[in-house]
C-alpha atoms as a PDB file:
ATOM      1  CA  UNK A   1     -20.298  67.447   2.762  1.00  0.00           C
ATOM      2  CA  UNK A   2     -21.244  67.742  -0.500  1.00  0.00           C
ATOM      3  CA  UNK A   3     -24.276  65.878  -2.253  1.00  0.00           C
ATOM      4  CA  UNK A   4     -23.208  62.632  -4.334  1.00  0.00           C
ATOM      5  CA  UNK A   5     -25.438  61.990  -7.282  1.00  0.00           C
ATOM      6  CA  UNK A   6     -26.964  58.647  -7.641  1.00  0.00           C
ATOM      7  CA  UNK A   7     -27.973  57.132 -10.957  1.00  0.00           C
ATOM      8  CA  UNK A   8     -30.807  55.085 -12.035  1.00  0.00           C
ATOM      9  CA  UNK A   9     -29.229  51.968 -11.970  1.00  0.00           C
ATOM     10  CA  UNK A  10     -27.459  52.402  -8.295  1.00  0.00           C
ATOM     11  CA  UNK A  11     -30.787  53.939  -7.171  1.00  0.00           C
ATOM     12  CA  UNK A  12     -32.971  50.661  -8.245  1.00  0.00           C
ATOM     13  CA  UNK A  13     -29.840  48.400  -5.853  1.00  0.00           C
ATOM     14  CA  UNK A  14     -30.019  50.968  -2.663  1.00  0.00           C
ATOM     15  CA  UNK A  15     -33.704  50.441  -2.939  1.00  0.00           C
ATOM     16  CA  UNK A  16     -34.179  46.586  -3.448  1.00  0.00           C
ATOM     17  CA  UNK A  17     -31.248  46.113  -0.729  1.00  0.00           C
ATOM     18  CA  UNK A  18     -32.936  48.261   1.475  1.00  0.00           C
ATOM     19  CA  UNK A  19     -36.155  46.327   0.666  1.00  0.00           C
ATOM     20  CA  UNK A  20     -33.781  42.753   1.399  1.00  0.00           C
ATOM     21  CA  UNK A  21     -31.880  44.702   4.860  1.00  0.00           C
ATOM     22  CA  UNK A  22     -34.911  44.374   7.509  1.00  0.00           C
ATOM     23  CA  UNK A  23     -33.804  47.222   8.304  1.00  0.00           C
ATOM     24  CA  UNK A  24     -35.810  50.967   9.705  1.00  0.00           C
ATOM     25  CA  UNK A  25     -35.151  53.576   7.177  1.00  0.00           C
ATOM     26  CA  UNK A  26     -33.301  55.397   9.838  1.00  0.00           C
ATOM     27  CA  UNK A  27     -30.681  52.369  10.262  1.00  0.00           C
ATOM     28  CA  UNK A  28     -30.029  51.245   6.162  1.00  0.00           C
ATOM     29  CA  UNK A  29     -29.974  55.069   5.620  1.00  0.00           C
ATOM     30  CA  UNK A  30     -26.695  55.469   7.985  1.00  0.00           C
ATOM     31  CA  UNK A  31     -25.563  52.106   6.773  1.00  0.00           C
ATOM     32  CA  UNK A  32     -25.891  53.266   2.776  1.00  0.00           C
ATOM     33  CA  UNK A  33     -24.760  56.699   3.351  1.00  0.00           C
ATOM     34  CA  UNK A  34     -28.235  58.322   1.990  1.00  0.00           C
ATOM     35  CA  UNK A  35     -29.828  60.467   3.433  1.00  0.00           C
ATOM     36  CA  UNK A  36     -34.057  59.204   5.091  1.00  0.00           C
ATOM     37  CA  UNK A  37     -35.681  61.859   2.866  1.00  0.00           C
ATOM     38  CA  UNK A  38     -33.999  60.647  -0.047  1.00  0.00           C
ATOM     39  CA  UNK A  39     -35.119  57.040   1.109  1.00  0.00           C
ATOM     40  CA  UNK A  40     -38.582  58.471   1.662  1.00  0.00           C
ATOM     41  CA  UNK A  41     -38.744  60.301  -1.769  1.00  0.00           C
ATOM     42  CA  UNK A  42     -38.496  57.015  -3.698  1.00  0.00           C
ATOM     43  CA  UNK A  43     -40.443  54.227  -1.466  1.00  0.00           C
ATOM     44  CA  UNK A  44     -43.090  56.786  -0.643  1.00  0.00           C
ATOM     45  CA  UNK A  45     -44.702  57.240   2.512  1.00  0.00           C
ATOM     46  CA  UNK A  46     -43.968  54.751   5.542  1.00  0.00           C
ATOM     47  CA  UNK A  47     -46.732  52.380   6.310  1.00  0.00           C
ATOM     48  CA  UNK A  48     -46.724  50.189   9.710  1.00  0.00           C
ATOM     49  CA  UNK A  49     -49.974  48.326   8.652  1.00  0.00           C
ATOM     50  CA  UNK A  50     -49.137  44.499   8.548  1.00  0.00           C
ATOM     51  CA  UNK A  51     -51.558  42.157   7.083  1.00  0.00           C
ATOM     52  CA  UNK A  52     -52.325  38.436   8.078  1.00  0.00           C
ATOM     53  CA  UNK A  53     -55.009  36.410   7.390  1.00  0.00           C
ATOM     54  CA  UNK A  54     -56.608  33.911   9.899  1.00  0.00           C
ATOM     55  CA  UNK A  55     -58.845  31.386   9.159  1.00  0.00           C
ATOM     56  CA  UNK A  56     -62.649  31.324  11.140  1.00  0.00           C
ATOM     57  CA  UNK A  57     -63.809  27.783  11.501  1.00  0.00           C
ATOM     58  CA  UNK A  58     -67.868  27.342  10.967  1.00  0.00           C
ATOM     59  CA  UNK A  59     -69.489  26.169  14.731  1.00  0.00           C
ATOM     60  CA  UNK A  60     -71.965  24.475  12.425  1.00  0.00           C
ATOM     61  CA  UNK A  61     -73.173  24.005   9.063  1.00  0.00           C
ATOM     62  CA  UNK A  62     -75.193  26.817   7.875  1.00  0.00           C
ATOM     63  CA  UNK A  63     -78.371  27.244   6.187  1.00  0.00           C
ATOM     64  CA  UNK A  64     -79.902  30.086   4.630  1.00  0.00           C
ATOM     65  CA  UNK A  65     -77.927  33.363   5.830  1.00  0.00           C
ATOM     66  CA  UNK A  66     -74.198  33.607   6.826  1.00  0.00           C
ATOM     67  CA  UNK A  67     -73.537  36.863   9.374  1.00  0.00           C
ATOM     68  CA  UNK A  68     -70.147  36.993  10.124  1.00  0.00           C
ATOM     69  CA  UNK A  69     -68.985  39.744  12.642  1.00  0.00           C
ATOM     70  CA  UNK A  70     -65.300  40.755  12.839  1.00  0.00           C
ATOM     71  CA  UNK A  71     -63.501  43.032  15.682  1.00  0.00           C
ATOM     72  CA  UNK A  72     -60.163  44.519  15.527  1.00  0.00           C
ATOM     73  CA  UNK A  73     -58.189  45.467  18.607  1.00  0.00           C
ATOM     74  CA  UNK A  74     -58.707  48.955  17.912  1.00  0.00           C
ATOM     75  CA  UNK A  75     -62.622  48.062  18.393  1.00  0.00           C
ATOM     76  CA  UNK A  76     -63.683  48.376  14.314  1.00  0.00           C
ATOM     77  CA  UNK A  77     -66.457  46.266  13.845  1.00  0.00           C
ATOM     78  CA  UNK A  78     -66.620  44.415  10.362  1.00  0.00           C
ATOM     79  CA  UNK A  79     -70.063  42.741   9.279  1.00  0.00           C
ATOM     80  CA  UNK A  80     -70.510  40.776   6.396  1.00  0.00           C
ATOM     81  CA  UNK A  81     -73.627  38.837   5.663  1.00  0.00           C
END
């Protein structure tokens, strides 16, 4: 089969629908008919960090120093104070 050539412009729409689609790279590239390194050449390299934010209630008003201690599942230890 030989290689299509995409343009700039169709480019820019595979890459914000796959960006929309939810989708792995593995599924929208079957589904778009391009191949995963040609996915991975323009969005870079994959990333399965997620980020969410939590709020930490105070236990009591503080005075003077704040320590705050933070550990992560994967047993990092944050400190900040």
């Amino acid at each position: 089969m030989p290689k299509r050539v995409i343009g700039d412009l169709e480019r820019e729409e595979l890459l914000n629908r796959y960006r929309r689609s939810g989708l792995s790279r593995k599924e929208f590239s079957a589904e778009a008919g391009v191949s995963v390194t040609w996915l991975n050449k323009y969005l870079g390299p994959a990333r399965s960090v997620t980020a969410s934010f939590i709020e930490i209630p105070r236990s009591a008003p503080s005075v003077g120093v704040t320590r705050v201690e933070l550990e992560f599942p994967d047993g990092t230890k944050l400190r900040v104070g």
